[in-house]
Protein backbone atom coordinates (compact mmCIF):
# COMPACT_ATOMS: atom_id res chain seq x y z
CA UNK A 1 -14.01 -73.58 18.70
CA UNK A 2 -11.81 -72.78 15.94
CA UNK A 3 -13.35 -72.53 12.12
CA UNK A 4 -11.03 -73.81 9.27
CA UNK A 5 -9.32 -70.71 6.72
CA UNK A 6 -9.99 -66.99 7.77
CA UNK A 7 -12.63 -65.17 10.03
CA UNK A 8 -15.20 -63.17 8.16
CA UNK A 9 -15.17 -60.81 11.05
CA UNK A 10 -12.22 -58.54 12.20
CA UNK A 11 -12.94 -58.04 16.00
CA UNK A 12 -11.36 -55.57 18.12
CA UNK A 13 -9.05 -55.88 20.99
CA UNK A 14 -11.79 -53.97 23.03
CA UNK A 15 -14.68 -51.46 22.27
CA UNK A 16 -18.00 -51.35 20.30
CA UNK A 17 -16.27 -53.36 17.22
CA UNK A 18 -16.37 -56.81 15.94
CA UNK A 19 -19.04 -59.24 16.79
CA UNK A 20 -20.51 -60.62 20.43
CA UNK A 21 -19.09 -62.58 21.99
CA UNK A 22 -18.71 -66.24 20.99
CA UNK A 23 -20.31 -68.05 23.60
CA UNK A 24 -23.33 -65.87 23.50
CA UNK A 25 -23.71 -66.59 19.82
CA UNK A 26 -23.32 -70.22 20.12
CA UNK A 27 -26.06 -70.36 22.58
CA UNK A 28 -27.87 -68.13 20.28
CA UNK A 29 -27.23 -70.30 17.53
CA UNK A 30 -28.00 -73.80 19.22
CA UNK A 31 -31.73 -72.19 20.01
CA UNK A 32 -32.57 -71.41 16.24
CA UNK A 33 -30.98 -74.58 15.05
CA UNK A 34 -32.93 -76.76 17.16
CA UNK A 35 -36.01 -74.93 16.59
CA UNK A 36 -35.97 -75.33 12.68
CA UNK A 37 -34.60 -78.76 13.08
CA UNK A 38 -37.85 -79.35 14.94
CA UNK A 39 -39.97 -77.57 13.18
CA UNK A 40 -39.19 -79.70 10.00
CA UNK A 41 -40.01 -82.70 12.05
CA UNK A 42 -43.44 -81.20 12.79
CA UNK A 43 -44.02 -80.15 9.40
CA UNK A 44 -42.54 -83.46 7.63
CA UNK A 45 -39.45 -81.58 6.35
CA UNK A 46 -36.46 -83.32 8.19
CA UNK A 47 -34.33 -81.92 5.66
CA UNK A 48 -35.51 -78.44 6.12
CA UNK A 49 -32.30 -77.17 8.74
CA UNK A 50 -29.67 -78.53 6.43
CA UNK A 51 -31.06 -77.12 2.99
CA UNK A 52 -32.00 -73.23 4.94
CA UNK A 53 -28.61 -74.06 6.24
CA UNK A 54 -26.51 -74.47 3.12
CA UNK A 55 -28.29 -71.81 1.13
CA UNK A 56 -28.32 -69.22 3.48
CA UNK A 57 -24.62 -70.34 5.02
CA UNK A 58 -23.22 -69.41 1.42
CA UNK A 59 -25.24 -65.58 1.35
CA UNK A 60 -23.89 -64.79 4.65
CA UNK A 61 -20.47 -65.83 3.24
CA UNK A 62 -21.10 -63.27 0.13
CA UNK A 63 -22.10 -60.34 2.90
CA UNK A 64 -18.79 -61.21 5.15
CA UNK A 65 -16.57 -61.12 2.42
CA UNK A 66 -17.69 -57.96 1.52
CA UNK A 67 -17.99 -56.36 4.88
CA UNK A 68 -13.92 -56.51 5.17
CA UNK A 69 -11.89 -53.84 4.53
CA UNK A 70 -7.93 -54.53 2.13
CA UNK A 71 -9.91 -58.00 0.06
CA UNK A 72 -8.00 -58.90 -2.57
CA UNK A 73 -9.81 -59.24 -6.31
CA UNK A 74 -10.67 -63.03 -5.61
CA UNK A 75 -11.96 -62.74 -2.50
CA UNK A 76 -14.49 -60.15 -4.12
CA UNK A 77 -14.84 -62.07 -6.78
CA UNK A 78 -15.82 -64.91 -4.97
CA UNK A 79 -18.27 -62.42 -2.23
CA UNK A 80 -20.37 -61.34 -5.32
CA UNK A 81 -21.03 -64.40 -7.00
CA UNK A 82 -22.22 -65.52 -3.71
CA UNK A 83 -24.57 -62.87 -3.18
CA UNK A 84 -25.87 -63.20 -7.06
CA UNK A 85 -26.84 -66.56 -6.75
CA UNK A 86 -27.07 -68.04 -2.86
CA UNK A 87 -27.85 -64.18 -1.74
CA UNK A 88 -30.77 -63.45 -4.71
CA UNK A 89 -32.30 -67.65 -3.84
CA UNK A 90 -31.93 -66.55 -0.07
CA UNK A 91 -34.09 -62.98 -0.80
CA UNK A 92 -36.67 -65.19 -3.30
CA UNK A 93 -37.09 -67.61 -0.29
CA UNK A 94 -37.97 -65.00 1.61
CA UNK A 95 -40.85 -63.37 -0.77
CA UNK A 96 -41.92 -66.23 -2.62
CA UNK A 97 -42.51 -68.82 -0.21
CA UNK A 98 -45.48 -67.30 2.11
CA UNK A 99 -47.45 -67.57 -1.75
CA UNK A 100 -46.40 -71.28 -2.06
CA UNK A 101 -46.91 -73.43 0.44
CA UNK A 102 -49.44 -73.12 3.70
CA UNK A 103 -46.40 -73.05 5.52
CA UNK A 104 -44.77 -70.91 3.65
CA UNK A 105 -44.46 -68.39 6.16
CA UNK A 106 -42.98 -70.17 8.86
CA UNK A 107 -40.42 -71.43 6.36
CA UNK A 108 -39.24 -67.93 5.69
CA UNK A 109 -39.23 -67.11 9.72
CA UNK A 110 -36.62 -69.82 9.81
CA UNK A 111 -34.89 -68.72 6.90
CA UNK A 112 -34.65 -64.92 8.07
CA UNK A 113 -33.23 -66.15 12.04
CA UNK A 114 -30.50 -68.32 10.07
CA UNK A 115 -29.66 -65.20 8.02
CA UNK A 116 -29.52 -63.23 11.02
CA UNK A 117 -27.82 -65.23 13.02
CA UNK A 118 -25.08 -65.55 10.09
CA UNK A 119 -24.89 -61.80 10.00
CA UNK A 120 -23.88 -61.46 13.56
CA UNK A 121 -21.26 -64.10 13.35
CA UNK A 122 -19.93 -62.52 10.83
CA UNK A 123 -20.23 -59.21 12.22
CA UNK A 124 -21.95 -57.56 8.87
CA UNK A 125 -22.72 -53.88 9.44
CA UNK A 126 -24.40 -51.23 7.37
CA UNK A 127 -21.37 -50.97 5.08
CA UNK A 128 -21.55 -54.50 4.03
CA UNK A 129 -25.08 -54.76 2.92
CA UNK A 130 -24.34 -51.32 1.05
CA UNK A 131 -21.23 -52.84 -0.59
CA UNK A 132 -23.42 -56.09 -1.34
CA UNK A 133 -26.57 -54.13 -2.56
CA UNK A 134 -24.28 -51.38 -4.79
CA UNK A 135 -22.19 -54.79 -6.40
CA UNK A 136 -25.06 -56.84 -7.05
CA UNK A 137 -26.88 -53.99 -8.74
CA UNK A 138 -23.55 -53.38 -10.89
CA UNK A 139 -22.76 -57.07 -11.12
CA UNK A 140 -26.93 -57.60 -12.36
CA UNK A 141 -26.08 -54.59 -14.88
CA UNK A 142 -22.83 -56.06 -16.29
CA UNK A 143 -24.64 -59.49 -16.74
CA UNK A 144 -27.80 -58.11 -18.55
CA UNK A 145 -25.57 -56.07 -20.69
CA UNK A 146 -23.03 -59.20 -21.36
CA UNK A 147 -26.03 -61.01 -22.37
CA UNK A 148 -27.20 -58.76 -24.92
CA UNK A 149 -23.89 -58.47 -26.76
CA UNK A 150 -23.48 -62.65 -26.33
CA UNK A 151 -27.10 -62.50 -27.79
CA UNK A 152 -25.60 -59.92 -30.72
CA UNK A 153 -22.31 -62.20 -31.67
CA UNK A 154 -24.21 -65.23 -31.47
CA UNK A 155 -26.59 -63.71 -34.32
CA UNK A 156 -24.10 -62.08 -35.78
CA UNK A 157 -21.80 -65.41 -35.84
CA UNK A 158 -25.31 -67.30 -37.28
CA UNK A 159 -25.49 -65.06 -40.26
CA UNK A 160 -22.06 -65.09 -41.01
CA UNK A 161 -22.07 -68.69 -40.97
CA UNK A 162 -25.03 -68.85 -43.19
CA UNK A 163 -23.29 -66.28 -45.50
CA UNK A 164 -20.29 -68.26 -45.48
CA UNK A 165 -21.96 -71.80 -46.20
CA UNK A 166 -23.76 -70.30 -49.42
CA UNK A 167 -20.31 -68.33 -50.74
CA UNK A 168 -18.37 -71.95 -50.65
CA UNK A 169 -18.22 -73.45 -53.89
CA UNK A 170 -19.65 -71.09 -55.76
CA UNK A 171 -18.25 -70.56 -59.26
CA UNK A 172 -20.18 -68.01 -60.49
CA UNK A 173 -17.79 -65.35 -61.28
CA UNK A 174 -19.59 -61.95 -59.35
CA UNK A 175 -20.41 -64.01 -56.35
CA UNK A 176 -17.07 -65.91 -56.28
CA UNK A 177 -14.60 -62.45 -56.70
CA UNK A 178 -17.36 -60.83 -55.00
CA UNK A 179 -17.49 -62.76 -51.43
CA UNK A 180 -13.62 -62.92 -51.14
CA UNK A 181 -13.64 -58.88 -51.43
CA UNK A 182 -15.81 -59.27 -48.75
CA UNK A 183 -14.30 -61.11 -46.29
CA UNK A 184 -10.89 -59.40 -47.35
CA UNK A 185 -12.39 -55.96 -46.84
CA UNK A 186 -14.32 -56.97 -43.53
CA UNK A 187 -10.69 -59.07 -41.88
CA UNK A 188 -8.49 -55.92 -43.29
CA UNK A 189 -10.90 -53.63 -40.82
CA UNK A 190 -11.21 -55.91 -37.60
CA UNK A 191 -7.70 -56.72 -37.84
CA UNK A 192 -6.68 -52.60 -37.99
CA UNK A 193 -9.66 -52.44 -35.18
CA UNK A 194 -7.40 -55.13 -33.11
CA UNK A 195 -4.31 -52.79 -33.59
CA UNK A 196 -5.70 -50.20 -32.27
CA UNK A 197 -6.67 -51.46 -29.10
CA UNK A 198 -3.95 -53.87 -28.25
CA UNK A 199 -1.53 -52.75 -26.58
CA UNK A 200 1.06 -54.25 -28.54
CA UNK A 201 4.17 -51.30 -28.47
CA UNK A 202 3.70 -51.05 -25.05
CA UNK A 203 4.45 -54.54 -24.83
CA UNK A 204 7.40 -54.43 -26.65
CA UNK A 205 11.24 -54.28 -25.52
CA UNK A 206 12.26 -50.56 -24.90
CA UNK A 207 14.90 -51.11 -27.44
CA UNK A 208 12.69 -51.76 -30.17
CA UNK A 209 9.79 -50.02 -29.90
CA UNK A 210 10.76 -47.46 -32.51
CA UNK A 211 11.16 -50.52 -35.66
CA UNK A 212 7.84 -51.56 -34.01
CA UNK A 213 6.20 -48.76 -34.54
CA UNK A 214 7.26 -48.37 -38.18
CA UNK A 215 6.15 -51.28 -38.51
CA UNK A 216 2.90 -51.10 -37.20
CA UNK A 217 2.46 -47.94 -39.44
CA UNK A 218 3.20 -49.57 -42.59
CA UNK A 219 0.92 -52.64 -41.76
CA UNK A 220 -1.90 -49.85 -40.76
CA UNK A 221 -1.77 -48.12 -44.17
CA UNK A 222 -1.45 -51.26 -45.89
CA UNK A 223 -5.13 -52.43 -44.30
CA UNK A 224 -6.59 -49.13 -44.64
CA UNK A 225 -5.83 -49.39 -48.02
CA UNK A 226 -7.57 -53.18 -47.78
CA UNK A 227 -10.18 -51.87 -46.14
CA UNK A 228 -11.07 -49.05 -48.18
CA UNK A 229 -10.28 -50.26 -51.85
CA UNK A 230 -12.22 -53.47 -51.61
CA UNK A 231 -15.83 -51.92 -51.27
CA UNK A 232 -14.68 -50.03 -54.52
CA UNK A 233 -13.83 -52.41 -56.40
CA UNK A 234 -16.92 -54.61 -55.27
CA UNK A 235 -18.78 -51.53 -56.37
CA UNK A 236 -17.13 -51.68 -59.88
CA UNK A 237 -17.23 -54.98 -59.62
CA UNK A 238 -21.12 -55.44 -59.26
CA UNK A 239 -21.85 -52.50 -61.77
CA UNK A 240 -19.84 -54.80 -65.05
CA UNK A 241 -22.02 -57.41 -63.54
CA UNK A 242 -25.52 -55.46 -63.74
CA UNK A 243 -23.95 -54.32 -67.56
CA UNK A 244 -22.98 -57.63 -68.93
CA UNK A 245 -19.57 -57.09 -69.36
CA UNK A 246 -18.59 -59.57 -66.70
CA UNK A 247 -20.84 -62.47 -68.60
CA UNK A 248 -19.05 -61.46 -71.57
CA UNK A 249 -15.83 -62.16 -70.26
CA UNK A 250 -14.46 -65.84 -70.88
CA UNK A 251 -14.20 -66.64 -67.24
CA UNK A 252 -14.57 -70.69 -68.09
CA UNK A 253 -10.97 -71.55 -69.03
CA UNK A 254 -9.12 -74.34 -67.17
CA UNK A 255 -7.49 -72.28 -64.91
CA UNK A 256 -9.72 -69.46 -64.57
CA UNK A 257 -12.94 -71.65 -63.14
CA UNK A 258 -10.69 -73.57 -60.37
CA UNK A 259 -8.87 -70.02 -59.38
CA UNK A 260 -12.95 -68.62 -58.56
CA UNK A 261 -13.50 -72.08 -56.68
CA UNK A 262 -10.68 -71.84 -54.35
CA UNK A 263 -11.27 -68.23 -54.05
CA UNK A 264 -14.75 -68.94 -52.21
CA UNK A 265 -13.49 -72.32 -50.73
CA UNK A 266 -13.48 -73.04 -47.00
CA UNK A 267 -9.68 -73.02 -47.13
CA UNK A 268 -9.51 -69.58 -48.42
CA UNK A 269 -12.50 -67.92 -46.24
CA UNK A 270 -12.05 -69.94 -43.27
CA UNK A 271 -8.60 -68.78 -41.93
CA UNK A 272 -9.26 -64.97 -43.12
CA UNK A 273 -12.54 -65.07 -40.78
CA UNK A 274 -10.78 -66.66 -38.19
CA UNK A 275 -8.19 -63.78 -38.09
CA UNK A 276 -11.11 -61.34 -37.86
CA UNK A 277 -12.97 -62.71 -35.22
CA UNK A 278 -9.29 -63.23 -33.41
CA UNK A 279 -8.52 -60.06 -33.54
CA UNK A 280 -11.99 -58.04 -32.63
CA UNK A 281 -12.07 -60.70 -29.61
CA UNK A 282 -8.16 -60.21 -28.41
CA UNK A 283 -9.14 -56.11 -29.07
CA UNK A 284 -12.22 -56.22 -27.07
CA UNK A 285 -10.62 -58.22 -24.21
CA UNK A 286 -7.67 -55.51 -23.87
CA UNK A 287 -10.34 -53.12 -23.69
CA UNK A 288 -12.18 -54.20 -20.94
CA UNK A 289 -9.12 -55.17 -18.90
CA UNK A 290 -7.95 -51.68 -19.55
CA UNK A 291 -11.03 -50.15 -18.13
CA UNK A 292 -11.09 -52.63 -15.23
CA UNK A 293 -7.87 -52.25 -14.28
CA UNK A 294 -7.40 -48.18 -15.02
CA UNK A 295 -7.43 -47.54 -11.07
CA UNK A 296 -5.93 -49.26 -8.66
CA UNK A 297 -8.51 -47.99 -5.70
CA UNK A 298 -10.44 -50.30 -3.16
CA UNK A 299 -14.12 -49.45 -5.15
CA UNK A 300 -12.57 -49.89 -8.52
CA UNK A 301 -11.41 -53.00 -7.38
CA UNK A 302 -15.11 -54.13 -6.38
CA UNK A 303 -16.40 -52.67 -9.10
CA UNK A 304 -14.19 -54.92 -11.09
CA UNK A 305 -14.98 -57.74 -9.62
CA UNK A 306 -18.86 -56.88 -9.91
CA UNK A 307 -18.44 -56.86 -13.48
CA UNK A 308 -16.40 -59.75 -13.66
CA UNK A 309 -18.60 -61.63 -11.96
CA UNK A 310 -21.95 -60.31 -13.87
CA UNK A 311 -19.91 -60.90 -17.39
CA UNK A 312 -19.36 -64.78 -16.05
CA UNK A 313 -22.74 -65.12 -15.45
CA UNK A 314 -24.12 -64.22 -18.25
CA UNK A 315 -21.59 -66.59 -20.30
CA UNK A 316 -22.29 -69.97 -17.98
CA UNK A 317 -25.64 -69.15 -17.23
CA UNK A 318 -27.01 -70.96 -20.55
CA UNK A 319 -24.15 -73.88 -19.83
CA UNK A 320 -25.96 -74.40 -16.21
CA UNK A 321 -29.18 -74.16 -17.57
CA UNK A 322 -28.94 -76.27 -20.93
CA UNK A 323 -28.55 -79.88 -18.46
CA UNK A 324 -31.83 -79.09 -17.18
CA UNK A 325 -33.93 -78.50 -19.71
CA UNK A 326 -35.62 -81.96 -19.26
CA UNK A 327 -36.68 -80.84 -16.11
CA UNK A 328 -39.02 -77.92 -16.43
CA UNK A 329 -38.89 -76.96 -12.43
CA UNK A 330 -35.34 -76.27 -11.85
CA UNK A 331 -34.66 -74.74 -15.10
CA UNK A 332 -37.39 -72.31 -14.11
CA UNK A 333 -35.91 -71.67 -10.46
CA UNK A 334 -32.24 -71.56 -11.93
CA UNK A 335 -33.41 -69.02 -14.77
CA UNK A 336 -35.84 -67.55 -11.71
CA UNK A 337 -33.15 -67.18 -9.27
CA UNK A 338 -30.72 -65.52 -12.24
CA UNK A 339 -32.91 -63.20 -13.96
CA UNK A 340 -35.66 -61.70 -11.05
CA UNK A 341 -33.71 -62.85 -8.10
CA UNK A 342 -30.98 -59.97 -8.24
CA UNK A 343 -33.72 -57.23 -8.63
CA UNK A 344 -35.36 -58.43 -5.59
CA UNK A 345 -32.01 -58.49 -3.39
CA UNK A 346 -31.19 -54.99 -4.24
CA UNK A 347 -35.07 -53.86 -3.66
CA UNK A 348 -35.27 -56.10 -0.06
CA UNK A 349 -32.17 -55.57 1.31
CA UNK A 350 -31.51 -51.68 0.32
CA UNK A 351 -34.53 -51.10 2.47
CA UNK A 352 -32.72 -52.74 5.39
CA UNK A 353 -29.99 -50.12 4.77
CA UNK A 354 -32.87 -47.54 4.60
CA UNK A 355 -34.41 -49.27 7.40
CA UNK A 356 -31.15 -48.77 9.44
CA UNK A 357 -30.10 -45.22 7.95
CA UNK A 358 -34.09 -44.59 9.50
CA UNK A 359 -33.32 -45.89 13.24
CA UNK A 360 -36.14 -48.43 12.84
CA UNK A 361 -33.39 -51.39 12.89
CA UNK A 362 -30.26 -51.68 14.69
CA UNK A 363 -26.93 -51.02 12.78
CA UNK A 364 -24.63 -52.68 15.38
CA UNK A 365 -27.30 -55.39 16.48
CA UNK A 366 -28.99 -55.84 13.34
CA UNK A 367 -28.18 -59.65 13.16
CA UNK A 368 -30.29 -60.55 16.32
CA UNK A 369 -32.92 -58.56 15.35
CA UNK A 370 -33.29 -59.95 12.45
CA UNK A 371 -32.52 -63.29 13.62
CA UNK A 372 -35.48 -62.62 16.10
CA UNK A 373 -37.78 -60.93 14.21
CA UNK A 374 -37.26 -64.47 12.26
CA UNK A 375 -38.48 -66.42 14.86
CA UNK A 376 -41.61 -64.40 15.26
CA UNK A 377 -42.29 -64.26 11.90
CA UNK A 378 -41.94 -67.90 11.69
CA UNK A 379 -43.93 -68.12 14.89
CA UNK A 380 -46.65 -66.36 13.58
CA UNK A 381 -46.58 -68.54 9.66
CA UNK A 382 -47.35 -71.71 11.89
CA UNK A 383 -50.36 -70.54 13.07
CA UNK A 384 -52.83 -72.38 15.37
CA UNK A 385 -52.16 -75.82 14.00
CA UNK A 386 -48.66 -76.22 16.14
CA UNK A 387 -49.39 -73.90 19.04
CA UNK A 388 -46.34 -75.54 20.60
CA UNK A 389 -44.31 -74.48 18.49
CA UNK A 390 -45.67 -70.94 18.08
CA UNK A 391 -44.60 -70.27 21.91
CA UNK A 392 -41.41 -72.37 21.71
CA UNK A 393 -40.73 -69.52 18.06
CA UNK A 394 -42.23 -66.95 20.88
CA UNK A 395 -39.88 -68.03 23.48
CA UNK A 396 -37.00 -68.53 21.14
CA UNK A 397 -36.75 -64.90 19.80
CA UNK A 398 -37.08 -63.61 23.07
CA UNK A 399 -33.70 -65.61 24.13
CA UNK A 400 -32.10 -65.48 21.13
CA UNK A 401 -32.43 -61.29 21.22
CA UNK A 402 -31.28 -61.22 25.03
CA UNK A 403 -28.22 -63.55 24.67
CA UNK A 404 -27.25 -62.04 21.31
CA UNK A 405 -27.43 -58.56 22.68
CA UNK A 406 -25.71 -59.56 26.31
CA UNK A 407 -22.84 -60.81 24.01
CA UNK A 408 -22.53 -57.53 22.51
CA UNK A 409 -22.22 -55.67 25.88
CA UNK A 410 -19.88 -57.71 26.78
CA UNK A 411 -17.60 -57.13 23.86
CA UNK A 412 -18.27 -53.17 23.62
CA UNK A 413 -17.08 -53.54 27.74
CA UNK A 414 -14.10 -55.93 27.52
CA UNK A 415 -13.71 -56.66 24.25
CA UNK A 416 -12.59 -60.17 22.77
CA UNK A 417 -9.33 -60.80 24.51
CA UNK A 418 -10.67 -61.60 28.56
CA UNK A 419 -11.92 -64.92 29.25
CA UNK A 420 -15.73 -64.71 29.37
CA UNK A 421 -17.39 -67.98 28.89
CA UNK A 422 -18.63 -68.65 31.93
CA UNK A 423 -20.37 -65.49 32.53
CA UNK A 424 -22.05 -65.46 29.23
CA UNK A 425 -22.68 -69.34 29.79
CA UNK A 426 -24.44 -68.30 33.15
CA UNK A 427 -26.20 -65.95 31.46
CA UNK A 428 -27.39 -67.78 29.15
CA UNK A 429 -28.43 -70.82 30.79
CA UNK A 430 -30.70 -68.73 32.94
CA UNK A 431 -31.92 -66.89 30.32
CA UNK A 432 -33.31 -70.43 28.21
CA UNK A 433 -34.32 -71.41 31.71
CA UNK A 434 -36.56 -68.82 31.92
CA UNK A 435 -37.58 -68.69 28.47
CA UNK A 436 -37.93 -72.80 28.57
CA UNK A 437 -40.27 -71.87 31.90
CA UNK A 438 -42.37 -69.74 29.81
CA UNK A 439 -42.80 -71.76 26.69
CA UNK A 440 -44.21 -74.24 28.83
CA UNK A 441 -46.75 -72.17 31.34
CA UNK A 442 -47.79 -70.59 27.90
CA UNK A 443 -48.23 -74.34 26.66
CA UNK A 444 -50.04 -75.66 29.50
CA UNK A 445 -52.52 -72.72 29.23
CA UNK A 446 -53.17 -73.29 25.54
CA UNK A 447 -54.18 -77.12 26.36
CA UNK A 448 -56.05 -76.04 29.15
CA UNK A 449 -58.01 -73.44 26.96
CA UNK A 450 -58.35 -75.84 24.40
CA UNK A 451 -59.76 -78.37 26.59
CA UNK A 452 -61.28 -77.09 29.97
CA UNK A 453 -62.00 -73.59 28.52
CA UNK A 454 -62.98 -74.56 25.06
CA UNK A 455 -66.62 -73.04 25.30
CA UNK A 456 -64.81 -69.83 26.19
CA UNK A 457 -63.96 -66.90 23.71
CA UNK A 458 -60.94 -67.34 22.19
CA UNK A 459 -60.21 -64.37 21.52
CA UNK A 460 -60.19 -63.34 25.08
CA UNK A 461 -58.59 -66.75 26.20
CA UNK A 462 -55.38 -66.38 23.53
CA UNK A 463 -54.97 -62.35 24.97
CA UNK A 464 -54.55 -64.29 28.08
CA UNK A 465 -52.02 -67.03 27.03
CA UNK A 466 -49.74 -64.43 25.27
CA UNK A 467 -50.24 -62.07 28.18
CA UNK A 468 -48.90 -64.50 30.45
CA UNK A 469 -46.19 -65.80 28.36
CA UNK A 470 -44.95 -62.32 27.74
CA UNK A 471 -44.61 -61.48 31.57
CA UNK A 472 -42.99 -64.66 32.26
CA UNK A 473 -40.51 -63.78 29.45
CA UNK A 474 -39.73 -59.95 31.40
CA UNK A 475 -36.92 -61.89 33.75
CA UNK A 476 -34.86 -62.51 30.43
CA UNK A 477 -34.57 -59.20 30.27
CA UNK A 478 -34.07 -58.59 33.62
């Protein structure tokens, strides 16, 4: 079965890379499905598969993007701000829900087998989830530090405004001359600020880069001059003020008061503060595309796209949120997911890579153990109310780890070019045969110790059940 646009995996020809086989996964695949599918039909969640589904569908996307080697900027791009939204509400599922709901547990079981399940179709190693747990720590960075300068202009910009709106009009002769020096002073520096950092002679013609750059002198002397005369003469300004001599001055003549009222009028201010602000903004954009695009290497070029996508967060975050804030819940889990949810990624997921670095969890077949550790957890979250299900979650990791693992030998043996299907179809069908087996001996020994048996322990009686389940489930492995 073919999948629309490019794989997220890069398998080998033959050897121990790229993913199992796909037949093996399929089968895999179609036993976790149908187990969350039923278990949110047992626990009055229909929708529960396709919501785990989407959320968790998009994080896996983030880790496979990552995991490949020559992406392009977009692609990255597009990995990390998976992983910083779908990857940090994936991780939050995971720790939040076994404090929510009674079967909160379970849900996260389910949620941990999809995300393993993803992982080994898109054949995410070690170096992936490093790459996704280095970038979302550098892309959470970027986005705290983008907010605290947004946080600064936005002040900044509220001041000025008030500043502005109580300079317009005004005909009083210190505060009139006094504001335009100001503003002249303050667009004179941002505007020799902008020069600086733009990159304008390297822009320009070969030819003419030498009348440029005369030219760009002059104009840089001319608002240094600006820049540093006007607090002088404010100074000398304000001190004829403080000794009278400015009252004394007949500044009420019928040219003189309408020269100070268009001198702090919107028409004079406006477009000088507009040329500030346009220039520190064009200045501090050639600075940062400078620095992100100073090296040309593979990690700069995820670094830059880290930042990128940390910096775009923190300028649509308020958009996303500001719709919502009629409705308290999701602007909580938006803001919840955005400002906590990338801490706990990097802390959960770097101790899978310390986890694997440790031997404890398999690099190569990390996806089905996860994806079967899943089931048990969520096997173990639905406790004794659905004991049906437990074995069928009991059953169900057992198979899932077997087939996963078969359709990694198989690969590491003949790689992904031979036609396999049929053995890994025969192997599988036997293998949910045996684990179907199982699931129900272990089920027909729970309702007989339920009902026959019920005056016995049940301590002793559940040993039993799980004993016997377990050595029904050894042929699997077999």
């Amino acid at each position: 079965m073919s999948l629309a646009g490019p794989r997220l995996d890069r398998p080998s020809a033959i050897g121990d890379e790229g993913r199992a086989r796909a037949a093996s996964l399929w089968l895999a695949t179609l036993v976790i499905v149908a187990l969350v599918g039923v278990a949110g039909v047992v626990l009055d969640q229909p929708s529960l598969v396709t919501t785990l589904a989407l959320v968790v569908g998009m994080a896996v996307a983030g880790f496979g993007l990552l995991e490949r080697d020559g992406t392009g900027f977009v692609q990255l791009f597009v990995g990390h701000a998976l992983l910083v939204t779908f990857g940090s509400a994936t991780i939050l599922l995971l720790v939040v829900a076994p404090f929510v709901t009674r079967e909160g547990l379970a849900v996260s079981g389910f949620a941990l087998a999809l995300l393993g399940i993803g992982a080994a179709w898109a054949d995410v190693g070690s170096d992936g989830v490093k790459r996704s747990v280095e970038g979302t720590a550098l892309a959470y960075a970027a986005m705290l530090l983008a907010a605290i300068v947004l946080i600064a202009v936005v002040a900044v910009g509220v001041l000025g405004r008030w500043a502005l709106e109580l300079l317009v009009g005004e005909t009083a002769p210190l505060l009139s001359i006094g504001g335009f020096l100001l503003v002249l002073g303050g667009t004179a520096g941002t505007v020799l600020l902008g020069l600086r950092w733009l990159p304008i002679l390297q822009l320009t013609r070969r030819d003419r880069r030498d009348a440029m750059e005369r030219r760009l002198a002059a104009l840089r002397r001319t608002l240094l001059v600006v820049a540093l005369g006007t607090p002088v003469v404010l100074v000398v300004l304000i001190g004829l003020g403080l000794g009278g001599t400015l009252a004394a001055t007949p500044l009420s003549g019928p040219l003189v008061g309408p020269a100070l009222a268009a001198l702090s009028s919107w028409y004079v201010l406006g477009p000088a503060v507009a040329v500030a602000v346009g220039s520190l903004l064009a200045g501090l954009g050639a600075v940062l595309l400078r620095g992100l695009t100073r090296r040309f290497s593979a990690d700069a070029t995820r670094r830059s796209a880290a930042i990128t996508v940390g910096v775009a967060i923190a300028l649509l975050a308020p958009i996303a949120i500001l719709p919502l804030i009629f409705r308290p819940v999701a602007a909580a889990l938006v803001a919840l997911t955005i400002g906590v949810g990338p801490i706990v990624f990097v802390v959960v997921v770097g101790g899978g890579v310390v986890a694997v670095w440790l031997g404890l969890l398999p690099d190569r077949a990390g996806g089905p153990a996860i994806a079967a550790a899943g089931l048990v957890i969520a096997a173990i979250g639905l406790g004794r109310g659905h004991p049906a299900l437990v074995f069928a979650c009991i059953a169900g990791a057992a198979i899932v780890w077997d087939v996963s693992t078969f359709g990694l030998g198989v690969t590491a043996e003949l790689g992904h070019v031979p036609e396999t299907r049929r053995l890994e179809l025969f192997h599988g069908v036997l293998a949910i045969g045996v684990g179907v087996v199982a699931g129900l001996v272990a089920i027909g020994l729970e309702t007989l110790r339920s009902g026959a048996f019920a005056g016995v322990g049940s301590t002793g009686a559940a040993a039993v059940v799980v004993f016997g389940a377990i050595v029904l489930l050894l042929p699997v492995r077999g």
